[in-house]
Protein backbone atom coordinates (compact mmCIF):
# COMPACT_ATOMS: atom_id res chain seq x y z
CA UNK A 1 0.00 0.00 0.00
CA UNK A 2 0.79 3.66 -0.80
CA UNK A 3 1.21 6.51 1.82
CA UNK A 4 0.60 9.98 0.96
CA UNK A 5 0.87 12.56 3.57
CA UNK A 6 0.14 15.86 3.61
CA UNK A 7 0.85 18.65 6.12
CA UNK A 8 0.11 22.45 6.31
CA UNK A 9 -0.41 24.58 8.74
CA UNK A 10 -4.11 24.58 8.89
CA UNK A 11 -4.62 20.84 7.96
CA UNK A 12 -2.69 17.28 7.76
CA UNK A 13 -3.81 14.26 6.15
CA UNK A 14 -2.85 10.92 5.31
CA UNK A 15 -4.05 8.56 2.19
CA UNK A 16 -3.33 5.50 1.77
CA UNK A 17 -3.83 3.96 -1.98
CA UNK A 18 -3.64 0.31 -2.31
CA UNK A 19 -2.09 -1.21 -5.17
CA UNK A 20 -4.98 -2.74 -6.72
CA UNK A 21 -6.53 0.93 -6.95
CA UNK A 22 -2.53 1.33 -8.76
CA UNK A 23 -3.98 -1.30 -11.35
CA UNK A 24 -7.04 -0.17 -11.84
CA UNK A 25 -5.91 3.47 -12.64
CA UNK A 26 -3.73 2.05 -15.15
CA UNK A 27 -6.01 -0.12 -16.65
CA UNK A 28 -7.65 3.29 -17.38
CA UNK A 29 -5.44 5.57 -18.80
CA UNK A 30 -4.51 2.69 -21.03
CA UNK A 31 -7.71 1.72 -21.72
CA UNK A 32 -9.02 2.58 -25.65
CA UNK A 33 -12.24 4.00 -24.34
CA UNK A 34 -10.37 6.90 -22.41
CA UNK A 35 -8.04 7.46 -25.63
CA UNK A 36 -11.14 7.84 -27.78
CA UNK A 37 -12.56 10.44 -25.48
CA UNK A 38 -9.04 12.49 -24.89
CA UNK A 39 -9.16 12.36 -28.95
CA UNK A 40 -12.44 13.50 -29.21
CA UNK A 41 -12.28 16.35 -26.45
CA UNK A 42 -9.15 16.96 -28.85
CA UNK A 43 -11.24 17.49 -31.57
CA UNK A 44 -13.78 19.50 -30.26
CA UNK A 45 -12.11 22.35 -29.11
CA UNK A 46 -9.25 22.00 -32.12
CA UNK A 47 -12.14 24.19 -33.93
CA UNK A 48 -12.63 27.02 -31.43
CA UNK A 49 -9.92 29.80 -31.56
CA UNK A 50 -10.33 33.10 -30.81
CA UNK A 51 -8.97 35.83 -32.69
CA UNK A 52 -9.12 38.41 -29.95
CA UNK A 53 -6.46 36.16 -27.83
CA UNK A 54 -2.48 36.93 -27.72
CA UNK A 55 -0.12 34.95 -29.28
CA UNK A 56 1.22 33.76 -25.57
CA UNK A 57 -2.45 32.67 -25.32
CA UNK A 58 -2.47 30.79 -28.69
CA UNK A 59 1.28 29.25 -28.07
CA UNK A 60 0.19 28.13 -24.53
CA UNK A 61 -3.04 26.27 -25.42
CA UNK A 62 -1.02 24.90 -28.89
CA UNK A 63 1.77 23.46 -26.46
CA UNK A 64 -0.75 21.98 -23.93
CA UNK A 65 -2.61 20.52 -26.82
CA UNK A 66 0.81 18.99 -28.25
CA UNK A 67 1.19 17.87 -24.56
CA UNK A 68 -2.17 15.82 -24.11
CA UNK A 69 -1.36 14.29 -27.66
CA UNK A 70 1.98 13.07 -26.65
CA UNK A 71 0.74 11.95 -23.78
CA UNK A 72 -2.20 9.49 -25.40
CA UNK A 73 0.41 8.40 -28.02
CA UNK A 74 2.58 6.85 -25.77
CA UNK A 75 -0.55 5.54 -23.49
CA UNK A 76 -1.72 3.55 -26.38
CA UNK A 77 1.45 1.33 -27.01
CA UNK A 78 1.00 -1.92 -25.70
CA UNK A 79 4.89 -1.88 -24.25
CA UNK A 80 3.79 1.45 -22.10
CA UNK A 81 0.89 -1.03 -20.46
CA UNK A 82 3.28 -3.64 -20.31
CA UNK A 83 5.76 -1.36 -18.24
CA UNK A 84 2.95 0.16 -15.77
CA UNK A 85 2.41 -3.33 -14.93
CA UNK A 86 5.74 -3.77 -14.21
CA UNK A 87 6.52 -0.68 -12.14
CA UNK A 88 3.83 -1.16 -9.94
CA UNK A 89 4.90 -5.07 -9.37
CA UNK A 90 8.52 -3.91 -8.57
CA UNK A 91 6.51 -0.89 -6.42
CA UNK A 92 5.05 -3.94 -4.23
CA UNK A 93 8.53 -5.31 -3.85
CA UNK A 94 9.93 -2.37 -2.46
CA UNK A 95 7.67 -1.48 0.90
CA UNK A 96 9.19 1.07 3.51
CA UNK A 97 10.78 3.21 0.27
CA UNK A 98 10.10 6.88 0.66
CA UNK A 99 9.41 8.12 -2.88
CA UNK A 100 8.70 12.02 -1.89
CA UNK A 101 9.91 13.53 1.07
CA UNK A 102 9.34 17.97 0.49
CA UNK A 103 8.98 20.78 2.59
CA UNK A 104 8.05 23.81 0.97
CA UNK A 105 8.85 27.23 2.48
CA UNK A 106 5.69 27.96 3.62
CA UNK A 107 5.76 24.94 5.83
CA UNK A 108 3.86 22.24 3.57
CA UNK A 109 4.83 19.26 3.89
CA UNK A 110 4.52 16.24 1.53
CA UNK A 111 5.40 12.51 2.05
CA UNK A 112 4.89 9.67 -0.52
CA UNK A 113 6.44 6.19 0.76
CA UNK A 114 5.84 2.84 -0.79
């Protein structure tokens, strides 16, 4: 099971996320019905531009669009499911690891640990 724990100064919480919710999220993002409706979404709003927006605007939303592409290319290949399943199999092995261990200047506090 995976800890996360989080810690500010008004609140502090802990979550644990068991590995067969690991699974299940990966069986998602891989899954063909959630690349359909990234592509789709895609799609949709590949149409809408504004022409009153500045070209920071238009450069921004190109590069997160380029992003979210990238992103369900490499989700589809059967070798990137493959390797999820690994990972998280060599996760299990590994119990006790800390992962993420910040404190931010403001005094948050983040802990991930295997």
């Amino acid at each position: 099971m995976m800890i996360v724990k989080v810690k500010s100064k008004e609140h502090a919480f802990t979550i644990p996320v068991p590995y067969t919710v690991l699974h299940m999220g990966s069986g998602i993002l891989t899954s063909n019905f959630i690349h359909r409706i990234l592509k789709d979404w895609l799609n949709k709003f590949d149409g809408e531009s504004d022409g009153h927006l500045n070209r920071k605007h238009d450069f921004d939303s190109d590069s997160s669009r380029f992003g979210i592409e990238l992103v369900v290319s490499i989700l589809q290949s059967r070798s990137t499911k493959q390797a999820i399943r690994q990972l998280i199999k060599e996760l299990q092995r590994y119990k006790g690891t800390v992962l993420v261990d910040v404190k931010a200047k403001d005094g948050t506090e983040v802990l991930i640990k295997l």
